[in-house]
C-alpha atoms as a PDB file:
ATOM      1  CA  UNK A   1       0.205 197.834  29.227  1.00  0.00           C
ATOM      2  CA  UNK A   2      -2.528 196.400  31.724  1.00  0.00           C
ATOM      3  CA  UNK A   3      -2.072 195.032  35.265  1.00  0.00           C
ATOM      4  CA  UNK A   4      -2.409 191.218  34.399  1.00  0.00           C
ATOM      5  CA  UNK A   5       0.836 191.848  31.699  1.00  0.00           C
ATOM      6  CA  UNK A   6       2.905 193.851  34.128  1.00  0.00           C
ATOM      7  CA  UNK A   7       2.151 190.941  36.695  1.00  0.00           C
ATOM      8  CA  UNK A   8       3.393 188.508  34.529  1.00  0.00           C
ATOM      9  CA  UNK A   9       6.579 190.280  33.357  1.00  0.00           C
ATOM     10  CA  UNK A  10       7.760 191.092  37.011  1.00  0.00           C
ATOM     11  CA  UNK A  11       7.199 187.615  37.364  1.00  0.00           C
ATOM     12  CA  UNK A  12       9.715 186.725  34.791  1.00  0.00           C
ATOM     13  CA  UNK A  13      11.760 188.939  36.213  1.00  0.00           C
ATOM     14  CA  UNK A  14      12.219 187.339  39.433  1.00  0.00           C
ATOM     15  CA  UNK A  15      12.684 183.682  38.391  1.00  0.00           C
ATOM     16  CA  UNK A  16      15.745 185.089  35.546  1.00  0.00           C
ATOM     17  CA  UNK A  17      16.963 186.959  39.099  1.00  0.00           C
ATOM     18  CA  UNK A  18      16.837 183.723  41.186  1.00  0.00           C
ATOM     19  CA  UNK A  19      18.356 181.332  38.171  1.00  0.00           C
ATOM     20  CA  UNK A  20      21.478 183.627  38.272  1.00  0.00           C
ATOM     21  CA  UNK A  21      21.756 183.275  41.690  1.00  0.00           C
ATOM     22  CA  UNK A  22      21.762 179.711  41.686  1.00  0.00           C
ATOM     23  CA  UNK A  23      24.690 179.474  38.561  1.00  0.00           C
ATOM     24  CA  UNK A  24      26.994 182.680  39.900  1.00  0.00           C
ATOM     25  CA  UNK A  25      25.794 182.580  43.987  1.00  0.00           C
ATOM     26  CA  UNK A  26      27.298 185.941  44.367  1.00  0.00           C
ATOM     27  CA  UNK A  27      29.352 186.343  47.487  1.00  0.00           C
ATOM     28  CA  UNK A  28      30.383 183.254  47.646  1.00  0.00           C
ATOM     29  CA  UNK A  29      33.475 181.560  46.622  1.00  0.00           C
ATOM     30  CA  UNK A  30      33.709 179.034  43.407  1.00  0.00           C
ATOM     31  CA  UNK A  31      34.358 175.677  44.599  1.00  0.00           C
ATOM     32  CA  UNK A  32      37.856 174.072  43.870  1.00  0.00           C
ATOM     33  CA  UNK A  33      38.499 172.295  40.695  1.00  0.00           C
ATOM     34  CA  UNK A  34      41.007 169.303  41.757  1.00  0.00           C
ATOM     35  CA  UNK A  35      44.399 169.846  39.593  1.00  0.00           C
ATOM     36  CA  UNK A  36      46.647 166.826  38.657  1.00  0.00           C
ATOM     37  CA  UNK A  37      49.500 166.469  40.893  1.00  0.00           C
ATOM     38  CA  UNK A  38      52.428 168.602  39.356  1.00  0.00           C
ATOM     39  CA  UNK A  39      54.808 165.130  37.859  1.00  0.00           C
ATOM     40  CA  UNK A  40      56.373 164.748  33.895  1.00  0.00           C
ATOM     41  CA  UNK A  41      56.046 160.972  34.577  1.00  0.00           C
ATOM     42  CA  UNK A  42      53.850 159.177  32.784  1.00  0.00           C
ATOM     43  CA  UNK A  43      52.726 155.633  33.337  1.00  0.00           C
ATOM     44  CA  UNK A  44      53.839 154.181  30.564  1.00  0.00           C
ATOM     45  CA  UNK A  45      57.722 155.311  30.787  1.00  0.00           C
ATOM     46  CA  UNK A  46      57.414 153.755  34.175  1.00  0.00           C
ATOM     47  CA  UNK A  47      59.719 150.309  34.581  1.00  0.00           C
ATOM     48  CA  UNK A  48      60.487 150.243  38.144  1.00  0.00           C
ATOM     49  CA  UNK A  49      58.057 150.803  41.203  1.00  0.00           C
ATOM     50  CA  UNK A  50      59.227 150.421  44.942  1.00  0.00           C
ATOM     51  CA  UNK A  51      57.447 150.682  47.717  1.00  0.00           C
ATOM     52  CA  UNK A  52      58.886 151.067  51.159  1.00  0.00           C
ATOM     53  CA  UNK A  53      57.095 150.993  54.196  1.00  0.00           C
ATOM     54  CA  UNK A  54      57.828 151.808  58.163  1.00  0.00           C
ATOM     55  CA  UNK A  55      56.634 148.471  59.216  1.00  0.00           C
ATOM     56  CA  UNK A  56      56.453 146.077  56.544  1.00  0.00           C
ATOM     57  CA  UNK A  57      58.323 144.604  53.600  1.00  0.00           C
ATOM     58  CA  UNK A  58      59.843 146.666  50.235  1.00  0.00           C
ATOM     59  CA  UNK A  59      57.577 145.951  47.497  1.00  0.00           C
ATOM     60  CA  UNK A  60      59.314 145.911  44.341  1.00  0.00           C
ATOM     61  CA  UNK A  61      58.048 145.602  41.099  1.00  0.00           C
ATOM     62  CA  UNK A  62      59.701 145.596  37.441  1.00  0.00           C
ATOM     63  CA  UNK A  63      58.649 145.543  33.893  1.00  0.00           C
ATOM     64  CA  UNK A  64      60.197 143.669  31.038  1.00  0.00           C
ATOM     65  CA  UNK A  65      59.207 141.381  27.983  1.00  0.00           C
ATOM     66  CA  UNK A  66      56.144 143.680  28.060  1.00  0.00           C
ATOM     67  CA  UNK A  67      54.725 142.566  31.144  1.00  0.00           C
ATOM     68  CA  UNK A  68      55.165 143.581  35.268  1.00  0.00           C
ATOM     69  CA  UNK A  69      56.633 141.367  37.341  1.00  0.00           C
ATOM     70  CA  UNK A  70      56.389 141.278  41.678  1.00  0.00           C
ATOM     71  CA  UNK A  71      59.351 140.072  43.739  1.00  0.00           C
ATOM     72  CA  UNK A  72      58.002 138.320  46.473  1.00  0.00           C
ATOM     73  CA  UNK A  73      61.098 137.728  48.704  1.00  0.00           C
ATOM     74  CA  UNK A  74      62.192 134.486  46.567  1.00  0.00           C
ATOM     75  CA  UNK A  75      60.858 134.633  43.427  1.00  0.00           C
ATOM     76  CA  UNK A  76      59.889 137.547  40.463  1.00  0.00           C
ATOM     77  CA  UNK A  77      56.393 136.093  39.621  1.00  0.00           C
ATOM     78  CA  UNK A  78      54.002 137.763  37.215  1.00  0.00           C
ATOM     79  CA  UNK A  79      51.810 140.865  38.238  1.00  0.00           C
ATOM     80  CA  UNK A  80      48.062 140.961  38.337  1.00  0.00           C
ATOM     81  CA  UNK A  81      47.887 143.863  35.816  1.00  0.00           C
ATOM     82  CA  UNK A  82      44.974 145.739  37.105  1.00  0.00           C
ATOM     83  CA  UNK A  83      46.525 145.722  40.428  1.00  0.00           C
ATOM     84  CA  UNK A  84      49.675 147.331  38.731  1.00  0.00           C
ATOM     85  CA  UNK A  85      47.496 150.450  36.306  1.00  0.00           C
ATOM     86  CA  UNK A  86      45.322 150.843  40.043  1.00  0.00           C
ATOM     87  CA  UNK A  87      49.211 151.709  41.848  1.00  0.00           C
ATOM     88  CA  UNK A  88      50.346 153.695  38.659  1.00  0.00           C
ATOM     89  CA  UNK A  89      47.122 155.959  38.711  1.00  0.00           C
ATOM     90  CA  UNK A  90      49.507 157.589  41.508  1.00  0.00           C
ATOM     91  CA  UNK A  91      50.555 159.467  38.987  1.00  0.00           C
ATOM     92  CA  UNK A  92      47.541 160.894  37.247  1.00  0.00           C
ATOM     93  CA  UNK A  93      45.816 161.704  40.857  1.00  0.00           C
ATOM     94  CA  UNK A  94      44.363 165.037  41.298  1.00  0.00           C
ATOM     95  CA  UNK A  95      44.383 167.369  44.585  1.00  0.00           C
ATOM     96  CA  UNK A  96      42.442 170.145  45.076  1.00  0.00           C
ATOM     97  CA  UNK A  97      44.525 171.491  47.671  1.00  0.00           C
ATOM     98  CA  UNK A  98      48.178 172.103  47.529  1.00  0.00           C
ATOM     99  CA  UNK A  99      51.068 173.305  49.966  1.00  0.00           C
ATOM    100  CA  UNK A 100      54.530 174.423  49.740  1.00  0.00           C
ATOM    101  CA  UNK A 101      56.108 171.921  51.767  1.00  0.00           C
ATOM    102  CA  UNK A 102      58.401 174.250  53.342  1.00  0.00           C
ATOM    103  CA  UNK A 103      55.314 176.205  55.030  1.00  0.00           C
ATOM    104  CA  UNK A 104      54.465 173.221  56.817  1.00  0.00           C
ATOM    105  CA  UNK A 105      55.648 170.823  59.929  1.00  0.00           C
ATOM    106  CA  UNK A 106      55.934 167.907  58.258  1.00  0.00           C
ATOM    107  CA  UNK A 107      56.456 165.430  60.680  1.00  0.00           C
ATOM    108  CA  UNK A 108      52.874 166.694  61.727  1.00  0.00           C
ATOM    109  CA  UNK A 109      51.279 165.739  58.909  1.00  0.00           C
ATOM    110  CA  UNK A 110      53.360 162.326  58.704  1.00  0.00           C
ATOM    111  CA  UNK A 111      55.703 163.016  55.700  1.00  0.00           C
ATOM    112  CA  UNK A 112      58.805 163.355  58.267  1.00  0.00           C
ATOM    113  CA  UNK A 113      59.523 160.255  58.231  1.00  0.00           C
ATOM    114  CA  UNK A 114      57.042 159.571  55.350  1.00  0.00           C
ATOM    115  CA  UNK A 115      54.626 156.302  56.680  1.00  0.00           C
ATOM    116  CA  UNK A 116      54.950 154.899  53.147  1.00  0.00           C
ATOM    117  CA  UNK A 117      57.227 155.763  49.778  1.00  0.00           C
ATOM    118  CA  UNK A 118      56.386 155.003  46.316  1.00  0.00           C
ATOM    119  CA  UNK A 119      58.785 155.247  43.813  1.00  0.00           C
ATOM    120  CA  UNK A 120      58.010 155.162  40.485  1.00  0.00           C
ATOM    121  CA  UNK A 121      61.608 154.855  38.681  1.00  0.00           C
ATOM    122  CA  UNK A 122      63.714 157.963  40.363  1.00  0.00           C
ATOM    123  CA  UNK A 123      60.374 159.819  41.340  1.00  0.00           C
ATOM    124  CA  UNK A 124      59.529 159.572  44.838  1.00  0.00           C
ATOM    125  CA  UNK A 125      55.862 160.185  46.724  1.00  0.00           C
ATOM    126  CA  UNK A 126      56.126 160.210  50.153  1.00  0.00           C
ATOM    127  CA  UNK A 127      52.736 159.302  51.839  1.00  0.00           C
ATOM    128  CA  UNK A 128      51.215 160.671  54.707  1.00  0.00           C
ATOM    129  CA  UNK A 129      48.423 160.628  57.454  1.00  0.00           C
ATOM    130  CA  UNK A 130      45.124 161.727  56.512  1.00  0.00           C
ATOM    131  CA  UNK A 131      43.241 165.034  57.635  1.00  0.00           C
ATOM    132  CA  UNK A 132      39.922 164.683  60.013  1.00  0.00           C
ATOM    133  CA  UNK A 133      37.782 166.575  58.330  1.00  0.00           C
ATOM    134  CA  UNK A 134      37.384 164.813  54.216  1.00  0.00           C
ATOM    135  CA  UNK A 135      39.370 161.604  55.408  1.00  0.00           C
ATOM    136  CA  UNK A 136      41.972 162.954  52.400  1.00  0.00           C
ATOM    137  CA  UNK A 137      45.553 161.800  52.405  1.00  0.00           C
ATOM    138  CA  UNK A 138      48.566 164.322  52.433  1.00  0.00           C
ATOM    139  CA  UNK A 139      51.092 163.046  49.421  1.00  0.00           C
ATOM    140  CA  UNK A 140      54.382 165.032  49.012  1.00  0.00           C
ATOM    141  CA  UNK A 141      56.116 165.510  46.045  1.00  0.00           C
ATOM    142  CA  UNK A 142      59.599 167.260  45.630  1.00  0.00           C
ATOM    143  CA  UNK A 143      58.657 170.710  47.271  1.00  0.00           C
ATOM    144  CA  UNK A 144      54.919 170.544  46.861  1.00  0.00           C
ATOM    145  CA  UNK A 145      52.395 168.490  49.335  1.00  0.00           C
ATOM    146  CA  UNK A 146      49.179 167.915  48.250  1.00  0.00           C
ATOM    147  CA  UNK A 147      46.031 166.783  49.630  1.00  0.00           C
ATOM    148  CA  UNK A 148      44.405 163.535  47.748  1.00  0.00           C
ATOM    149  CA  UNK A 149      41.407 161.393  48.081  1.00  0.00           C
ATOM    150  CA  UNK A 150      42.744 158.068  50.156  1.00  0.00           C
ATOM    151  CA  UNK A 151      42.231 155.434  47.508  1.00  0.00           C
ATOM    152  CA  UNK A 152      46.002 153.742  47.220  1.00  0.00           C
ATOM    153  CA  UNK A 153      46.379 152.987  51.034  1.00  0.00           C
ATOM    154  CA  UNK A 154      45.283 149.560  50.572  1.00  0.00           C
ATOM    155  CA  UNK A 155      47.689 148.797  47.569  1.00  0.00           C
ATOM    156  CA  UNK A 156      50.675 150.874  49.709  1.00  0.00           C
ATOM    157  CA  UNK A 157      50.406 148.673  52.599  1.00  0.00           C
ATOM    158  CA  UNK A 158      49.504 144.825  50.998  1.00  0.00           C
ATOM    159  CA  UNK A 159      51.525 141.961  51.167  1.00  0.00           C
ATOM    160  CA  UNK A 160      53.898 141.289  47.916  1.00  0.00           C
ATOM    161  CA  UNK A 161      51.602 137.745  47.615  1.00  0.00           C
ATOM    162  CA  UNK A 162      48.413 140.408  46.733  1.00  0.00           C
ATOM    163  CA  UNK A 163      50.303 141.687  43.160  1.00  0.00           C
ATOM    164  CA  UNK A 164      50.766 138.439  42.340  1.00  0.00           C
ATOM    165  CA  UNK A 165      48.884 137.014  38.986  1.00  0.00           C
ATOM    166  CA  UNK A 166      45.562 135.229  39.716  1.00  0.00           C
ATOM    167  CA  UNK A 167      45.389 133.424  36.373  1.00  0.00           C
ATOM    168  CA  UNK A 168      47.197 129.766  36.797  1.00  0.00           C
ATOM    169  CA  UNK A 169      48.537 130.101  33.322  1.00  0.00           C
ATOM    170  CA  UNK A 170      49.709 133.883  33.630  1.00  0.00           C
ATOM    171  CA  UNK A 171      52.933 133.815  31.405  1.00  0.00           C
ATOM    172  CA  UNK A 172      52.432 131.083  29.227  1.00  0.00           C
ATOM    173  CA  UNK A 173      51.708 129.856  25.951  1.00  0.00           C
ATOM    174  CA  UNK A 174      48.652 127.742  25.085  1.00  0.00           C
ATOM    175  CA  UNK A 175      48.275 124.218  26.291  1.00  0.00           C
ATOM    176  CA  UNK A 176      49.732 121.263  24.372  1.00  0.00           C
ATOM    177  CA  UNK A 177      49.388 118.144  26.922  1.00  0.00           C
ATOM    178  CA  UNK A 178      46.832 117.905  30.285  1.00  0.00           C
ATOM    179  CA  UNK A 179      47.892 115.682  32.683  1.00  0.00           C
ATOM    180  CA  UNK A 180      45.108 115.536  35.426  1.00  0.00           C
ATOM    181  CA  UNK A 181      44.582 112.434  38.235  1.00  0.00           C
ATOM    182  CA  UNK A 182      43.164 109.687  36.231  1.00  0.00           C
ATOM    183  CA  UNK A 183      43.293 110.963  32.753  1.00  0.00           C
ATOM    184  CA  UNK A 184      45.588 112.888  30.497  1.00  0.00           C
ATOM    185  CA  UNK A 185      44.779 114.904  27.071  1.00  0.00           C
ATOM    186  CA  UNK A 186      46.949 115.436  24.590  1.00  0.00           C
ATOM    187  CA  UNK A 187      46.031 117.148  20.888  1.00  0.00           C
ATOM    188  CA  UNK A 188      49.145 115.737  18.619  1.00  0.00           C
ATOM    189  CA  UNK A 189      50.042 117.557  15.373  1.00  0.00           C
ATOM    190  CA  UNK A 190      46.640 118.746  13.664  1.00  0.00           C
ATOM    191  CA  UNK A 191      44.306 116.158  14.968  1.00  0.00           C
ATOM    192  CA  UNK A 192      41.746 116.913  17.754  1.00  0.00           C
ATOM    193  CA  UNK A 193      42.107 116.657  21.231  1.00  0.00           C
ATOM    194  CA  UNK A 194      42.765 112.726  23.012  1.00  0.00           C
ATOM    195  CA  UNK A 195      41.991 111.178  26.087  1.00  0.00           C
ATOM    196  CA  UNK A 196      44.144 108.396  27.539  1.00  0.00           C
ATOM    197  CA  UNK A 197      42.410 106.280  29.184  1.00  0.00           C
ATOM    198  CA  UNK A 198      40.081 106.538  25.759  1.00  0.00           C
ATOM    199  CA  UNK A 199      35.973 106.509  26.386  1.00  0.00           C
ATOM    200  CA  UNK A 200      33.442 106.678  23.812  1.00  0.00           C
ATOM    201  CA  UNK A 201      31.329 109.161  25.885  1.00  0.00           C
ATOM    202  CA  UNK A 202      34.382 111.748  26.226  1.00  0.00           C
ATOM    203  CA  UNK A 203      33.792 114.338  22.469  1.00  0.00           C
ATOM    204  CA  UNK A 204      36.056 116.216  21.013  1.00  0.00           C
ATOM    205  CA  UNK A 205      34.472 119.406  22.389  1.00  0.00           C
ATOM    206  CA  UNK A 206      33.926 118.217  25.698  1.00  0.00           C
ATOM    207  CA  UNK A 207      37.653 117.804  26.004  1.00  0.00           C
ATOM    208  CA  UNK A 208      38.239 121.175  24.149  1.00  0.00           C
ATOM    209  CA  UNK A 209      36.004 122.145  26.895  1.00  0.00           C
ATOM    210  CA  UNK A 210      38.268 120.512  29.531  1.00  0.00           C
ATOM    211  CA  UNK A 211      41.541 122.263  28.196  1.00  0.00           C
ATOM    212  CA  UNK A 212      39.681 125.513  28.346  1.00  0.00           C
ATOM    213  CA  UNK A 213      38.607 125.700  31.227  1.00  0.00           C
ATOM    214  CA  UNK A 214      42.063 125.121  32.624  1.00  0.00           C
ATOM    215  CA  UNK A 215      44.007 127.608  30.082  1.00  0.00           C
ATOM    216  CA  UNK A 216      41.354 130.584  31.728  1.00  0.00           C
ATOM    217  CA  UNK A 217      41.243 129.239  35.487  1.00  0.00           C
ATOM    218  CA  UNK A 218      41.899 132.261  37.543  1.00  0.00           C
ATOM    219  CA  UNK A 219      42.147 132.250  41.379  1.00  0.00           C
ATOM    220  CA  UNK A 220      40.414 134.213  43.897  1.00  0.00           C
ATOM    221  CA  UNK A 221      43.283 135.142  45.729  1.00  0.00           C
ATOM    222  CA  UNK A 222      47.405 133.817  45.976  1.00  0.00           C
ATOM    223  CA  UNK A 223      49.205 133.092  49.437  1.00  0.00           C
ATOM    224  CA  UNK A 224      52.729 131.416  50.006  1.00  0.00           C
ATOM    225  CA  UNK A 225      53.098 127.970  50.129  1.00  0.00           C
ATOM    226  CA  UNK A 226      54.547 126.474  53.149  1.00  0.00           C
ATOM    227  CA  UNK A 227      55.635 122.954  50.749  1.00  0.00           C
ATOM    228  CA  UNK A 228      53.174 120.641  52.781  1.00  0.00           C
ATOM    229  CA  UNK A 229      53.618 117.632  51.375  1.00  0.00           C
ATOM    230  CA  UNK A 230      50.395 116.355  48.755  1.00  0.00           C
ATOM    231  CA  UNK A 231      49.206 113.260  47.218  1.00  0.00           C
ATOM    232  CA  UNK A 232      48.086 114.431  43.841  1.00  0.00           C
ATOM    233  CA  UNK A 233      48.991 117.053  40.895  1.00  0.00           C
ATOM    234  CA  UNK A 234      48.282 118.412  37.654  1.00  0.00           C
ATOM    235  CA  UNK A 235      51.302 118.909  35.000  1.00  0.00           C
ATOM    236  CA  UNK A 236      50.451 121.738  32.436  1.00  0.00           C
ATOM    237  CA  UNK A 237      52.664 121.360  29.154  1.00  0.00           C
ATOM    238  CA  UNK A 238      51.713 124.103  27.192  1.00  0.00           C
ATOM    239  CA  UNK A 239      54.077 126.039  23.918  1.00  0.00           C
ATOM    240  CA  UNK A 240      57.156 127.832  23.878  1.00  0.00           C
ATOM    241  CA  UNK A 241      58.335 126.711  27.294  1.00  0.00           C
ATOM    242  CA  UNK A 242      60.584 123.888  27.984  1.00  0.00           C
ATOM    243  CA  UNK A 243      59.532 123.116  31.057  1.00  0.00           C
ATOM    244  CA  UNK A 244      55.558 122.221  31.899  1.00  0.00           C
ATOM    245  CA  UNK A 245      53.753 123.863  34.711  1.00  0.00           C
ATOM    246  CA  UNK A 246      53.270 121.155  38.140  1.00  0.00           C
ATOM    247  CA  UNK A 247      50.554 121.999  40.308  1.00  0.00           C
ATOM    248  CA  UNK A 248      50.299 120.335  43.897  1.00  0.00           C
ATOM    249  CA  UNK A 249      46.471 119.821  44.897  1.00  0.00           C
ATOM    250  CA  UNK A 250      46.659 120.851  48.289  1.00  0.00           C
ATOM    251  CA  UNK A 251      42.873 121.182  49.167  1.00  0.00           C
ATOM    252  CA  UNK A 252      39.594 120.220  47.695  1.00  0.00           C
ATOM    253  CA  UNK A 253      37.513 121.721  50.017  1.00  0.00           C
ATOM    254  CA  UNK A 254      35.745 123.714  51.007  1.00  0.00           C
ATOM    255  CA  UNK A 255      37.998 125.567  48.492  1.00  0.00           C
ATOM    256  CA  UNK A 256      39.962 124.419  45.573  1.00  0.00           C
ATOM    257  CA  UNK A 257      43.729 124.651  46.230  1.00  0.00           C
ATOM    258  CA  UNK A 258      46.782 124.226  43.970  1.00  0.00           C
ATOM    259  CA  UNK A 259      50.158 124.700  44.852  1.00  0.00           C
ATOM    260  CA  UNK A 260      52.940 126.058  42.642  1.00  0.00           C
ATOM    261  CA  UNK A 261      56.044 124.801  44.410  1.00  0.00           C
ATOM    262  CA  UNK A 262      58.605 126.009  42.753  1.00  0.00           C
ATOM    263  CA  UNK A 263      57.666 129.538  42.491  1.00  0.00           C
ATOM    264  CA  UNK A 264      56.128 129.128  46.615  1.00  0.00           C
ATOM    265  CA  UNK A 265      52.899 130.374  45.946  1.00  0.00           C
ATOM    266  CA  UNK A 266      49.370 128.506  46.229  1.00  0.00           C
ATOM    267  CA  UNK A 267      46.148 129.488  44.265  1.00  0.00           C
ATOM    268  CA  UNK A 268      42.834 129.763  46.313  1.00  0.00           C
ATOM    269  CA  UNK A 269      40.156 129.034  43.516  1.00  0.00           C
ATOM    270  CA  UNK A 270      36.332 129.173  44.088  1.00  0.00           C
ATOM    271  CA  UNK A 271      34.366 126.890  45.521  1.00  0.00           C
ATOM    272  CA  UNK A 272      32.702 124.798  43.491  1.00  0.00           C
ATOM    273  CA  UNK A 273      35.732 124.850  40.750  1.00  0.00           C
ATOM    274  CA  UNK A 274      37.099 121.581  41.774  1.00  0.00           C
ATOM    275  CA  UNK A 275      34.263 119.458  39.722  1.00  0.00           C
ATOM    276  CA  UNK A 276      34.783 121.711  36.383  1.00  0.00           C
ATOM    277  CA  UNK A 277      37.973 121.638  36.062  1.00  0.00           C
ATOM    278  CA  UNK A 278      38.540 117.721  37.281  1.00  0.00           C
ATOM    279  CA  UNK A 279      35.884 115.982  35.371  1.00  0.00           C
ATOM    280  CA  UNK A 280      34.612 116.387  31.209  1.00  0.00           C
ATOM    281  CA  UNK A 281      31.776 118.138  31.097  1.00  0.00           C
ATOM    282  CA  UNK A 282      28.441 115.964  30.628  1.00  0.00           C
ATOM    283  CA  UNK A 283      26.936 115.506  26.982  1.00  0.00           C
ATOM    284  CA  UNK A 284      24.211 117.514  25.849  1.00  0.00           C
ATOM    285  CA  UNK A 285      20.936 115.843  25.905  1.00  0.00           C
ATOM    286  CA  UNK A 286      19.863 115.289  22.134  1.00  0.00           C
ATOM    287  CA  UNK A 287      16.331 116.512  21.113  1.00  0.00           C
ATOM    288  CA  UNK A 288      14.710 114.181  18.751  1.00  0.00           C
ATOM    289  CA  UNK A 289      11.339 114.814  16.865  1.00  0.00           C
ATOM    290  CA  UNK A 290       9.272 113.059  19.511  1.00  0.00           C
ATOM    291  CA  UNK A 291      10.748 115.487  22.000  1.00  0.00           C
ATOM    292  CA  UNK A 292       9.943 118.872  19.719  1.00  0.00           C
ATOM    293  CA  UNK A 293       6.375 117.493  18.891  1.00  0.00           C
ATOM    294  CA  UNK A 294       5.636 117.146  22.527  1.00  0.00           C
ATOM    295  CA  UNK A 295       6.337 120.685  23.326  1.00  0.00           C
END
């Protein structure tokens, strides 16, 4: 075998050497896989969530007819689902570090008393303060405590207001009669929708348009209503409930702002909102032969 082959197998050698090195880096230890936390509960048996904190109001949240529900103090409103699944990934979380809790102090780690408690039907997780070094949360369970990325603080410690539905029609069935300042649209029995007062420039989709927009208006956030008096609403009629939906129109800028008053909640919409859903949209311009030959 000559020099130049010998070279080139050493060679070989060394890089195969230093790839295994990199993959198995002997002497030093693998690095943690993070485990679920050890729980039988699953998120969809769950019906019941409380949340109890040292300085703040029990949150309390139930599901039924298929759907969560938030009791804000006075009312059980509907839940924004995704803030709901986001609390209920409790349950699926993952740790890569985990303690018998009877090694530790708890009180130390703040689990004794807990700062927060979630409880998802008779299951309890008992929050604590984070550690310095990865900013990770210590969450108890039964006889184990575990250490968890901190990524549910900010649901644990929000206002009941924050789980509340954003959508205006959360709940509800489609809408049958639109009663807005200065006009009102109704669609009777199989015929298109109408306008009262009538005008020839309003179409049928431009008030299909209208309806629309209102059946899918979300807000960007919900806060209590203090029942300030207003001067204007909007009555939503819409199937399968009795009773139509009134909206107070608290504010028209710089944000839109309606008022549910009898659930005590107002819906901050974005700005810019007020014009789409108050007015028909404007007619498409038509584009006549002159117009195509020009281009």
């Amino acid at each position: 075998m000559t020099a130049r082959a010998l070279l080139n197998l050493g060679l070989a050698a060394l890089g195969l050497a230093l790839v295994l090195v990199v993959i198995y880096r002997p002497g030093l230890e693998p690095e943690a896989v993070p485990q679920p936390i050890i729980t039988s509960l699953s998120p969809d048996a769950v019906v019941s969530i409380t949340v109890t904190r040292e300085s703040r109001e029990q949150l309390t949240f139930t599901r039924h007819d298929k759907r969560w529900y938030v009791f804000t103090g006075t009312h059980e409103l509907p839940a924004a689902e995704f803030q709901i699944n986001a609390l209920l990934r409790v349950l699926e979380t993952t740790a890569d570090t985990r303690y018998p809790a009877e090694s530790l102090d708890l009180a130390q780690f703040g689990l004794e008393p807990p700062q927060a408690t979630v409880t998802f039907n008779e299951q309890e997780f008992r929050f604590g303060t984070t550690e310095a070094l990865q900013r990770r949360r210590y969450l108890q369970l039964a006889d184990s405590v575990y250490l968890v990325a901190d990524k549910y603080q900010h649901l644990v410690s929000a206002e009941p207001y924050n789980f509340v539905a954003r959508k205006l029609l959360a709940g509800r069935g489609a809408i049958s009669r639109l009663e807005l300042p200065g006009m009102t649209l109704s669609q009777p029995a199989g015929m298109h929708w109408q306008l009262d007062p009538a005008s020839d420039k309003a179409s049928a989709d431009a008030l299909q348009q209208l309806v629309n927009r209102w059946q899918n208006a979300s807000a960007l956030y919900v806060t209590g209503y203090d029942g300030a008096e207003t001067t204007e609403q909007v009555t939503i009629h819409t199937t399968g409930q009795a009773e139509p939906l009134v909206l107070q129109v608290v504010s028209n800028a710089p944000n839109l702002v309606l008022a549910n008053a009898d659930r005590g909640i107002r819906y901050h919409l974005a700005p810019g909102l007020e014009g789409s859903l108050f007015t028909l949209p404007e007619p498409e311009e038509e584009i006549t032969t002159e117009d195509t030959e020009g281009r």
